[in-house]
N, C-alpha and C. Protein backbone atom coordinates (compact mmCIF):
# COMPACT_ATOMS: atom_id res chain seq x y z
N UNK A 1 8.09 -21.83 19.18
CA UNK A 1 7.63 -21.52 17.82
C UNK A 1 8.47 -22.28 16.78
N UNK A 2 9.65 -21.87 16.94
CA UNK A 2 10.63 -23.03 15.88
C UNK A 2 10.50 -23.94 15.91
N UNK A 3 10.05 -24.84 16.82
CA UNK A 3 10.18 -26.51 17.13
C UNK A 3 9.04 -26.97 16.11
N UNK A 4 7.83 -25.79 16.40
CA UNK A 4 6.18 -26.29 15.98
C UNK A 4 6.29 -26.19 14.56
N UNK A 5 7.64 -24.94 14.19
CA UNK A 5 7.44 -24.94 12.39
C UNK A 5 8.74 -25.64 12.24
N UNK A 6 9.24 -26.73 12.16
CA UNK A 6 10.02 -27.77 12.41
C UNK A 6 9.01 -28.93 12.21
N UNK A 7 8.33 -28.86 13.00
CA UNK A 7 7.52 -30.33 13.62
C UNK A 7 6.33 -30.33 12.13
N UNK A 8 5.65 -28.79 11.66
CA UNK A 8 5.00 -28.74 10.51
C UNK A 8 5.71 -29.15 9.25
N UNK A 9 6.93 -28.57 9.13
CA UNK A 9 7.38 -29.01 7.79
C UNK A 9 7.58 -30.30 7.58
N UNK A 10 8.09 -30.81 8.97
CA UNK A 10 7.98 -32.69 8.83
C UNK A 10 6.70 -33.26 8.43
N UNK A 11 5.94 -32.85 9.16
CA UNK A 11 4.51 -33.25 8.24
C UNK A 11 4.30 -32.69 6.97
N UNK A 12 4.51 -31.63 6.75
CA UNK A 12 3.98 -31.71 5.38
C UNK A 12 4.52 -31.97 4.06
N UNK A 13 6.35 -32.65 4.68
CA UNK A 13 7.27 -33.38 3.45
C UNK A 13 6.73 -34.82 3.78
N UNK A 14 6.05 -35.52 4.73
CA UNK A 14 6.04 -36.37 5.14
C UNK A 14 4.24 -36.95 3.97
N UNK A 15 3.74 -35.46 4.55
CA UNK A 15 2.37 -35.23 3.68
C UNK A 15 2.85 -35.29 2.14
N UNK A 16 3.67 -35.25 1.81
CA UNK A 16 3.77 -34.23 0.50
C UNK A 16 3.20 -33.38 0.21
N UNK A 17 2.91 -32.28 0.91
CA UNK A 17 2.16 -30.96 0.97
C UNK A 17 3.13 -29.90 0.23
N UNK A 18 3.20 -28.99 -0.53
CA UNK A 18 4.32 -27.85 -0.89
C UNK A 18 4.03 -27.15 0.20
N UNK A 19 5.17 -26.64 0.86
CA UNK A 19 5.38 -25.71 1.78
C UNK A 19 6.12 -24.44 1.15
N UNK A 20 5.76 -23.26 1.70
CA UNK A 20 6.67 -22.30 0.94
C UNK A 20 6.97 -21.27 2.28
N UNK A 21 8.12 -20.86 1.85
CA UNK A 21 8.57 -19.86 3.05
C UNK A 21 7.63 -18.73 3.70
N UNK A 22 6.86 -18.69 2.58
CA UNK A 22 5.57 -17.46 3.33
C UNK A 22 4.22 -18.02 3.80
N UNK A 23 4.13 -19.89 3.09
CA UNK A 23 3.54 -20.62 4.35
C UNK A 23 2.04 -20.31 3.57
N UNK A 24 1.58 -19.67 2.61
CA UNK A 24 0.17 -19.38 2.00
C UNK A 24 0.22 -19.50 0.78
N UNK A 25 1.37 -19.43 -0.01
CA UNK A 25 0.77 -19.83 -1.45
C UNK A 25 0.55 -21.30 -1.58
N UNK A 26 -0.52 -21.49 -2.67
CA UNK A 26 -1.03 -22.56 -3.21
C UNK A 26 -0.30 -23.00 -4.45
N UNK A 27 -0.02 -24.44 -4.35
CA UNK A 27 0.20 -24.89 -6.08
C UNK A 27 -0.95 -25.87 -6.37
N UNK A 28 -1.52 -26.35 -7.45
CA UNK A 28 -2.35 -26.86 -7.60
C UNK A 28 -1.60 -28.17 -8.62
N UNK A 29 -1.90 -29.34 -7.83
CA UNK A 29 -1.22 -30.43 -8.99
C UNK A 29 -1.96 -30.78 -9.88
N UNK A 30 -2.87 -30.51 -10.46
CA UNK A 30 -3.74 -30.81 -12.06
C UNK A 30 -3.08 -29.84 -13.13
N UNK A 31 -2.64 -28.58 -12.40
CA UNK A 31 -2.23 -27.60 -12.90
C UNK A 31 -0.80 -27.73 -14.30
N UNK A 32 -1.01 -27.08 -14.94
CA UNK A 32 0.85 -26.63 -16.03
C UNK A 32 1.34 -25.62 -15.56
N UNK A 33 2.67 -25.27 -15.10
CA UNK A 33 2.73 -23.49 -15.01
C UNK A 33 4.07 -23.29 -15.80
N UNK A 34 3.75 -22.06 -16.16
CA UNK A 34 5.20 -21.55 -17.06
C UNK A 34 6.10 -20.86 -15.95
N UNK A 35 7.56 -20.79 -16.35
CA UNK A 35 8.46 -19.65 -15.06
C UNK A 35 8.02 -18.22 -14.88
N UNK A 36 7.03 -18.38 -15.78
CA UNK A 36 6.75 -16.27 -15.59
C UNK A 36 5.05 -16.40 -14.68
N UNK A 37 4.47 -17.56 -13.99
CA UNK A 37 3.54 -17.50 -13.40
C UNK A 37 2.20 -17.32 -13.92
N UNK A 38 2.61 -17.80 -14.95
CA UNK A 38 0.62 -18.19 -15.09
C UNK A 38 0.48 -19.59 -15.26
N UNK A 39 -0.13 -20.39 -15.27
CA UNK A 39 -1.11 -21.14 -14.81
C UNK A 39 -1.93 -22.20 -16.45
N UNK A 40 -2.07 -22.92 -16.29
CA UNK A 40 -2.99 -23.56 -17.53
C UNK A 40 -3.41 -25.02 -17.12
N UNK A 41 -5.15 -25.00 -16.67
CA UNK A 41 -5.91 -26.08 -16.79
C UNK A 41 -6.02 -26.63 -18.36
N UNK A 42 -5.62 -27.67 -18.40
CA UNK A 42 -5.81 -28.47 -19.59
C UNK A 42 -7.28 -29.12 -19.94
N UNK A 43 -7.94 -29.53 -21.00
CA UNK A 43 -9.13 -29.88 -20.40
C UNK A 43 -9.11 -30.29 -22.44
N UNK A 44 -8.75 -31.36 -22.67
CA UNK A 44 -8.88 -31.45 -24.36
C UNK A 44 -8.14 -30.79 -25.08
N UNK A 45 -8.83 -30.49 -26.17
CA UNK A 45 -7.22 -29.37 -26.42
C UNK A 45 -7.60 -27.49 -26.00
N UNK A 46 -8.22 -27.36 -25.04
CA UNK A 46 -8.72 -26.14 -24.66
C UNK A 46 -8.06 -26.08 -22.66
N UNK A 47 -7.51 -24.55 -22.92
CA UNK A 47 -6.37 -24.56 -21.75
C UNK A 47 -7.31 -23.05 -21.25
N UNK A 48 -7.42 -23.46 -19.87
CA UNK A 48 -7.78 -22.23 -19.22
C UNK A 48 -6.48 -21.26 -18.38
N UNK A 49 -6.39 -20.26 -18.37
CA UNK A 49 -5.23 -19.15 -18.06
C UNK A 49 -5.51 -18.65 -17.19
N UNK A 50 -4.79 -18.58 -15.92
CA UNK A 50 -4.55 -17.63 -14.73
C UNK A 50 -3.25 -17.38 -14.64
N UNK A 51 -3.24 -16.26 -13.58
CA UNK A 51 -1.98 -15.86 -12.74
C UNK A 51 -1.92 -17.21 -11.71
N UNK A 52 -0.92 -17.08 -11.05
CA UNK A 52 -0.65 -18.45 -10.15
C UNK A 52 -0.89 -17.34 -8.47
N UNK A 53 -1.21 -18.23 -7.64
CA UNK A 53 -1.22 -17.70 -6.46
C UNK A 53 -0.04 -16.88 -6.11
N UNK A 54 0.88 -17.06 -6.42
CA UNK A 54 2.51 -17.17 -5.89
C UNK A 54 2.73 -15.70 -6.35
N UNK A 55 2.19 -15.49 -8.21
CA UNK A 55 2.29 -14.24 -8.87
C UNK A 55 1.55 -12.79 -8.21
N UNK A 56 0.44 -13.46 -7.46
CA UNK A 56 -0.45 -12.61 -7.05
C UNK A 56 0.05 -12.11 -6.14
N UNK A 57 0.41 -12.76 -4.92
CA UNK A 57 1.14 -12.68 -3.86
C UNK A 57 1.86 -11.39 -3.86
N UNK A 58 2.80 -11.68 -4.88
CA UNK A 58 4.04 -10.52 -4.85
C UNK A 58 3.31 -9.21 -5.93
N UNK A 59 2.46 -9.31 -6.28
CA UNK A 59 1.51 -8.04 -7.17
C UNK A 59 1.22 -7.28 -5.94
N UNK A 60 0.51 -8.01 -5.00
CA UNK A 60 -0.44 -7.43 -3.95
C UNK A 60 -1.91 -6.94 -4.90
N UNK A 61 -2.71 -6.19 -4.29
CA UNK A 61 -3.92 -5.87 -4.42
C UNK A 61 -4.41 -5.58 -6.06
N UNK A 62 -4.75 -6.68 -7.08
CA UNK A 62 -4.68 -6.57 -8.34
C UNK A 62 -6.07 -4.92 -8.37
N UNK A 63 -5.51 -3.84 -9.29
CA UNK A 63 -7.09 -3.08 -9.25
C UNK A 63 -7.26 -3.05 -10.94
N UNK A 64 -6.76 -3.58 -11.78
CA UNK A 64 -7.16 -3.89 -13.10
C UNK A 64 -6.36 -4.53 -13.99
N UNK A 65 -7.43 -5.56 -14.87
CA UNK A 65 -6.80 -6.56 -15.98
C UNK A 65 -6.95 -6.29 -17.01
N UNK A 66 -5.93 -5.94 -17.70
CA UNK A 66 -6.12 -5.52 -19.29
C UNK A 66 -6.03 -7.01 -19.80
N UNK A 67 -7.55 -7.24 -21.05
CA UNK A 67 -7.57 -8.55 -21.69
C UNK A 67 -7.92 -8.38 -22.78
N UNK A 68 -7.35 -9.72 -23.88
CA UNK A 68 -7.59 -9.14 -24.79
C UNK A 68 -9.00 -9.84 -25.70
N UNK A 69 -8.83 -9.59 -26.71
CA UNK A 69 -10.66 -9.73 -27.41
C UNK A 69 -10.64 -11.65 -27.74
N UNK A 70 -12.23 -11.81 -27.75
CA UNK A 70 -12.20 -13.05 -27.93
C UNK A 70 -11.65 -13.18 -29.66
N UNK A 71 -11.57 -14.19 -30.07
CA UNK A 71 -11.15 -14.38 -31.22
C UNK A 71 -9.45 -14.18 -31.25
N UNK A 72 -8.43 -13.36 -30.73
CA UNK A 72 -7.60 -12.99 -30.54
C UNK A 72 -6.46 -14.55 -30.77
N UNK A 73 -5.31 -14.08 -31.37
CA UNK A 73 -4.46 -15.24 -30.91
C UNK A 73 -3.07 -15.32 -29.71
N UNK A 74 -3.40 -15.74 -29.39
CA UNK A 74 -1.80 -15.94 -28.25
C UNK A 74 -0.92 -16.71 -28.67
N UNK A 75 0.26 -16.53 -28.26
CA UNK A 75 1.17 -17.68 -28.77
C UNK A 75 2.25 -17.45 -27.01
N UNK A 76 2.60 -19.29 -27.14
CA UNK A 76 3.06 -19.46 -25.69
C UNK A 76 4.50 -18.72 -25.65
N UNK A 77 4.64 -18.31 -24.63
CA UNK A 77 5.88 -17.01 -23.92
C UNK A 77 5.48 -15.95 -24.56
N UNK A 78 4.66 -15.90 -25.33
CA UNK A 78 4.56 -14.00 -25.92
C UNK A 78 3.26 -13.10 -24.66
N UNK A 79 3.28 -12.20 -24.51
CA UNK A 79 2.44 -11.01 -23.93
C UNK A 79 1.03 -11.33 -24.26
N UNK A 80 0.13 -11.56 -23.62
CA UNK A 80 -1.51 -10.99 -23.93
C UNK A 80 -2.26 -9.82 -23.34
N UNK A 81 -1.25 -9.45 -21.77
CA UNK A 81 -2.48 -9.02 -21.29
C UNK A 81 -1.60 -8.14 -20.48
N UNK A 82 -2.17 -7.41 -19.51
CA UNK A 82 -1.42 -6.87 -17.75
C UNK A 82 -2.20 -7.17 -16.79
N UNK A 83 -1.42 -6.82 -15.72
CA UNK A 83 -2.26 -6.79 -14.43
C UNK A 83 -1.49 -5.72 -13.39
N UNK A 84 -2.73 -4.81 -13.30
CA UNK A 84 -2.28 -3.62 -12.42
C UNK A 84 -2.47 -3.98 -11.15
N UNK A 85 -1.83 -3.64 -9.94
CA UNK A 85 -1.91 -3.84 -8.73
C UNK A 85 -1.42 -2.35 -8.22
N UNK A 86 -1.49 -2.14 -6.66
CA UNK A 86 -1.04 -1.02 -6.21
C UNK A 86 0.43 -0.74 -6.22
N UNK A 87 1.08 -2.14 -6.57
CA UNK A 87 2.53 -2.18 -6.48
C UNK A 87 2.77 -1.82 -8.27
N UNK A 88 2.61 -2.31 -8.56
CA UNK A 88 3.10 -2.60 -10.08
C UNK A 88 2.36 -3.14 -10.98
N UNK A 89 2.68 -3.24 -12.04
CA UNK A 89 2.13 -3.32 -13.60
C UNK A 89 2.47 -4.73 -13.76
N UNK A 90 2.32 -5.92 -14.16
CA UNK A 90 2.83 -6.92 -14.86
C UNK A 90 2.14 -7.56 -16.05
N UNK A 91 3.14 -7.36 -16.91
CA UNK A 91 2.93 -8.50 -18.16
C UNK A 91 2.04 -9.80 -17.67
N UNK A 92 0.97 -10.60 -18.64
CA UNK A 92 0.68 -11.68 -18.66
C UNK A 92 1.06 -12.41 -20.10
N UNK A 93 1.60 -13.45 -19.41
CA UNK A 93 2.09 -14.49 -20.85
C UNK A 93 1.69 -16.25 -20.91
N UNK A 94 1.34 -16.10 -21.98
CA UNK A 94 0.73 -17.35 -22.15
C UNK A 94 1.35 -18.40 -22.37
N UNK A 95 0.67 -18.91 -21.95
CA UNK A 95 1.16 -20.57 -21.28
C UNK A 95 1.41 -21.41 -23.03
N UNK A 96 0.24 -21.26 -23.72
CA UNK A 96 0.47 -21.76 -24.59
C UNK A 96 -0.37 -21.20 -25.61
N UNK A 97 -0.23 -21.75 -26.87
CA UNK A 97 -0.42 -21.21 -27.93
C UNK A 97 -2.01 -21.43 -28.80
N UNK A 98 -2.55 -20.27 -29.38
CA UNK A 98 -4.11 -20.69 -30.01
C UNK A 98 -4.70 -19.35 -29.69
N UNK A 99 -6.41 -20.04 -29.86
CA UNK A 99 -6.84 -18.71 -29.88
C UNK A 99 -7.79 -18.49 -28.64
N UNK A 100 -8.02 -17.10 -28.74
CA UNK A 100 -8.92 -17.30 -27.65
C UNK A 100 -10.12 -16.92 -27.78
N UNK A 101 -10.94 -18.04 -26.94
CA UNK A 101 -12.48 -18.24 -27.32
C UNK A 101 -13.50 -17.92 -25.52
N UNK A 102 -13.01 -17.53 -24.86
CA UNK A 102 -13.68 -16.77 -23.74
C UNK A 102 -12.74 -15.80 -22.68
N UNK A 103 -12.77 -15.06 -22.56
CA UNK A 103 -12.04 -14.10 -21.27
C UNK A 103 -13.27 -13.52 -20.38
N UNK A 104 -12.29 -13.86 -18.77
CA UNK A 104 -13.59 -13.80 -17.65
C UNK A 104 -13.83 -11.78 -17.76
N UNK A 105 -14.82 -11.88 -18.41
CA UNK A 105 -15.77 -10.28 -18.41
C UNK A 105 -15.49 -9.82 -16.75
N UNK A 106 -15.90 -11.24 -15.71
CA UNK A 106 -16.37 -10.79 -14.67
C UNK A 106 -15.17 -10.08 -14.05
N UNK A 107 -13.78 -9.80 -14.43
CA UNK A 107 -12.17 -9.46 -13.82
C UNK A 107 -12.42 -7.71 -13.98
N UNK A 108 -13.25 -7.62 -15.22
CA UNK A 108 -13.04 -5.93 -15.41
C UNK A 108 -13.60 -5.23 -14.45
N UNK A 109 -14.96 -5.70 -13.41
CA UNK A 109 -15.53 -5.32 -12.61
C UNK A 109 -14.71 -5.62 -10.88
N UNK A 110 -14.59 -6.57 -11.15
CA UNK A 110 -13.95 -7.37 -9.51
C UNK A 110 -12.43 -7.91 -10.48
N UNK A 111 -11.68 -7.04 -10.38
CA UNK A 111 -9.94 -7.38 -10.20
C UNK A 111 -9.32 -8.06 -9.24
N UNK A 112 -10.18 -7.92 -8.07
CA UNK A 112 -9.78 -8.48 -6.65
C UNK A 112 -10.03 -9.90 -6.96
N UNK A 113 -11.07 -10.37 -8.21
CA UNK A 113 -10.79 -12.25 -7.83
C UNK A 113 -9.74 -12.50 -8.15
N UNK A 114 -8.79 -12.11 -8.56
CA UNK A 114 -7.56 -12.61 -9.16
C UNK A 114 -6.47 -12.68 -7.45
N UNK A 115 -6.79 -11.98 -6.66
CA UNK A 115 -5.95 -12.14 -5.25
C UNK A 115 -6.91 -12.69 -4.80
N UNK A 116 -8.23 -13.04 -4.27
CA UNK A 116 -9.41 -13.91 -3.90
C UNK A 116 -9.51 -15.52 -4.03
N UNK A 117 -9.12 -15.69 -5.35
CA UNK A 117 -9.28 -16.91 -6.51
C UNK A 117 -8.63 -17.01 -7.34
N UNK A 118 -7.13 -17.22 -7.25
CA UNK A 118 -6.62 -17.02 -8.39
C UNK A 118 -6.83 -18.31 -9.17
N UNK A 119 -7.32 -19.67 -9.00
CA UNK A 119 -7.24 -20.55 -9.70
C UNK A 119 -8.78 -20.41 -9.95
N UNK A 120 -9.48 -20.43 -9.59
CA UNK A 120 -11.10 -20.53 -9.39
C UNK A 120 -11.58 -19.28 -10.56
N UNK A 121 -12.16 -18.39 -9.56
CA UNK A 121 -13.19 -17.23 -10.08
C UNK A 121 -11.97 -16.52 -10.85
N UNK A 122 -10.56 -16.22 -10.45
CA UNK A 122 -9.21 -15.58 -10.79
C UNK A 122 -9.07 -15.51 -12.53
N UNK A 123 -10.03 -16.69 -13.39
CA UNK A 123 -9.06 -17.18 -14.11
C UNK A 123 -9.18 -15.91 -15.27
N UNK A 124 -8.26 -16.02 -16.23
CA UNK A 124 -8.26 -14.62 -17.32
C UNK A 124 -8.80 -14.78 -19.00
N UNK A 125 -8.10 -15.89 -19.36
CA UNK A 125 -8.99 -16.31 -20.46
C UNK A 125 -8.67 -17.73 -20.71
N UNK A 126 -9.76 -18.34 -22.10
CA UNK A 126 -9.55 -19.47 -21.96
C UNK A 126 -9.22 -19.89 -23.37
N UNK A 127 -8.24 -21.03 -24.00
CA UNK A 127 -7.80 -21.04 -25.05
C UNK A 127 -8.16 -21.99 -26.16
N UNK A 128 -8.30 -21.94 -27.15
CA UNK A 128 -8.43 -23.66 -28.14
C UNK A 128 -7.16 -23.63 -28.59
N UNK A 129 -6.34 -24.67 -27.83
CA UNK A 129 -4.66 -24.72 -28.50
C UNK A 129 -4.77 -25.36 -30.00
N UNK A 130 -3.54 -24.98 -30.27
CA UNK A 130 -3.07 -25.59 -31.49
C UNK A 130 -1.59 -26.49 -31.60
N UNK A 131 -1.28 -26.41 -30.60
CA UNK A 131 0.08 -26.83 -30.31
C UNK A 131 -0.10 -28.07 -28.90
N UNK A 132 -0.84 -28.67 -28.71
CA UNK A 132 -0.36 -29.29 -27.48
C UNK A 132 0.47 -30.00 -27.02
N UNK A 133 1.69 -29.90 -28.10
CA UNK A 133 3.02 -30.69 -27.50
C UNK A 133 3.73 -29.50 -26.79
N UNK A 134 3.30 -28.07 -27.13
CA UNK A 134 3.71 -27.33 -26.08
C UNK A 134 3.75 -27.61 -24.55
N UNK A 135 2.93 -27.98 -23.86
CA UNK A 135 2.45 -28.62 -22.74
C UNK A 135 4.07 -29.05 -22.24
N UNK A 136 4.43 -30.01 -22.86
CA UNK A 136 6.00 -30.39 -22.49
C UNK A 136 7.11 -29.82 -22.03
N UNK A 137 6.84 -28.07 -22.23
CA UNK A 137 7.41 -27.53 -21.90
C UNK A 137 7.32 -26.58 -20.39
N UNK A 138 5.97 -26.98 -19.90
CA UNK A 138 5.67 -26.25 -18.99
C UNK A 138 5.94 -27.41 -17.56
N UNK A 139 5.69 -26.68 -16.40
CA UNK A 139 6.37 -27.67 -15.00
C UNK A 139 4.89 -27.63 -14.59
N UNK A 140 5.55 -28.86 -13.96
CA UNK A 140 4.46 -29.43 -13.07
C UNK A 140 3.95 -28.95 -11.57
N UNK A 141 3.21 -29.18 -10.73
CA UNK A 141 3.06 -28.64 -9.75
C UNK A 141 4.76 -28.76 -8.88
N UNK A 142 5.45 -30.19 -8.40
CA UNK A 142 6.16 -30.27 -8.02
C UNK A 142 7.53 -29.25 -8.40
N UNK A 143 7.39 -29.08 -9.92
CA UNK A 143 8.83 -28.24 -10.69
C UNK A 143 8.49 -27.34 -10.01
N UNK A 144 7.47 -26.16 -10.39
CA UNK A 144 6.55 -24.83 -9.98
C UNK A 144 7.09 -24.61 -8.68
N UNK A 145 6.87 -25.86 -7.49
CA UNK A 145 7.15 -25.45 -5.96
C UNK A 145 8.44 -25.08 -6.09
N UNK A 146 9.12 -25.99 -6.67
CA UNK A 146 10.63 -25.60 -6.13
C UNK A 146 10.87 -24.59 -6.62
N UNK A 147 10.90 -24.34 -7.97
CA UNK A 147 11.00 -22.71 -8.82
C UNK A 147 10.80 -21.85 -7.86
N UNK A 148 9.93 -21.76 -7.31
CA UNK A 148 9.33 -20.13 -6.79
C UNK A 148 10.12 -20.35 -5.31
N UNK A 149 10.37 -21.52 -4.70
CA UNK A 149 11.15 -21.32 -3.20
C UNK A 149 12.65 -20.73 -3.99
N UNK A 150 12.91 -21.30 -5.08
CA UNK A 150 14.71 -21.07 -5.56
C UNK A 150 14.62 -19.38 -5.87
N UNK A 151 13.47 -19.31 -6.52
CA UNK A 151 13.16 -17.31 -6.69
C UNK A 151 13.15 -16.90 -6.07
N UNK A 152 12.55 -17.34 -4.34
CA UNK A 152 12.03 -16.26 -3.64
C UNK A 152 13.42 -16.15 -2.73
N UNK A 153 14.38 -17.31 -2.73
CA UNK A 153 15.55 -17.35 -1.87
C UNK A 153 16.28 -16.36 -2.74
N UNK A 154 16.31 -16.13 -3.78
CA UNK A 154 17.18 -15.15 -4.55
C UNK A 154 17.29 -13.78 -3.76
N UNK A 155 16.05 -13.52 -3.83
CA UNK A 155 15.30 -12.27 -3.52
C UNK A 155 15.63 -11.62 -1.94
């Protein structure tokens, strides 16, 4: 067994694949992520918001997303939202700053896409920035991997 997860990690530094000690989370390289685990597709100056796989992971079984109203403003590192799981409660914080002009309706019914899909069907709302030199401040897929292996070794 050691040799074969030996012989995998060589491939997948070899791949440049992120590997992570629990071997299932996803990072996505198109992706921005902040250190508190959410997520932001860029797309013009309009940023879509999730939890990151990694966040979900350690939530376990999300059973409700508090979100907030369209029109609403966020500003990046401040609070928008929660996410209840069977474990715990967590804050959601935004990636970046503006307003928001859609949140997925479909989360209040199915909470579970957010452990299902967290990049996909998962996502929570979506933003018209005002700031996009914020962006600069957030990591890249590569930063993101190492972050969460240096967190989870803490732990």
């Amino acid at each position: 067994m050691a040799s074969r997860l030996l012989w995998a990690s060589r491939a997948a530094s070899y791949l440049r694949i992120s590997t992570f000690h629990r071997g299932f989370s996803s990072v996505l390289k198109e992706l921005k992520y902040a250190d508190t685990h959410e997520w932001a597709k860029i797309d013009g100056d309009s940023a879509t918001v999730g939890i990151t796989d990694h966040a979900q992971d350690h939530l376990g079984d999300v059973v409700y997303v508090e979100l907030p109203e369209v029109g609403a403003t966020v500003t990046q590192g401040k609070n928008f939202g929660a996410v209840e799981s069977v474990k715990a409660s967590s804050d959601i914080y935004s990636p970046v700053t503006g307003e928001v002009v859609e949140v997925n309706s479909g989360l209040s019914d199915s909470p579970g896409l957010i452990n299902g899909s967290p990049y996909e069907e998962g996502w929570i709302i979506k933003v018209k920035m005002s700031d996009a030199v914020e962006l600069n401040s957030l990591m890249d897929s590569d930063k993101y991997a190492k972050f969460c292996e240096e967190e989870d070794a803490k732990h």
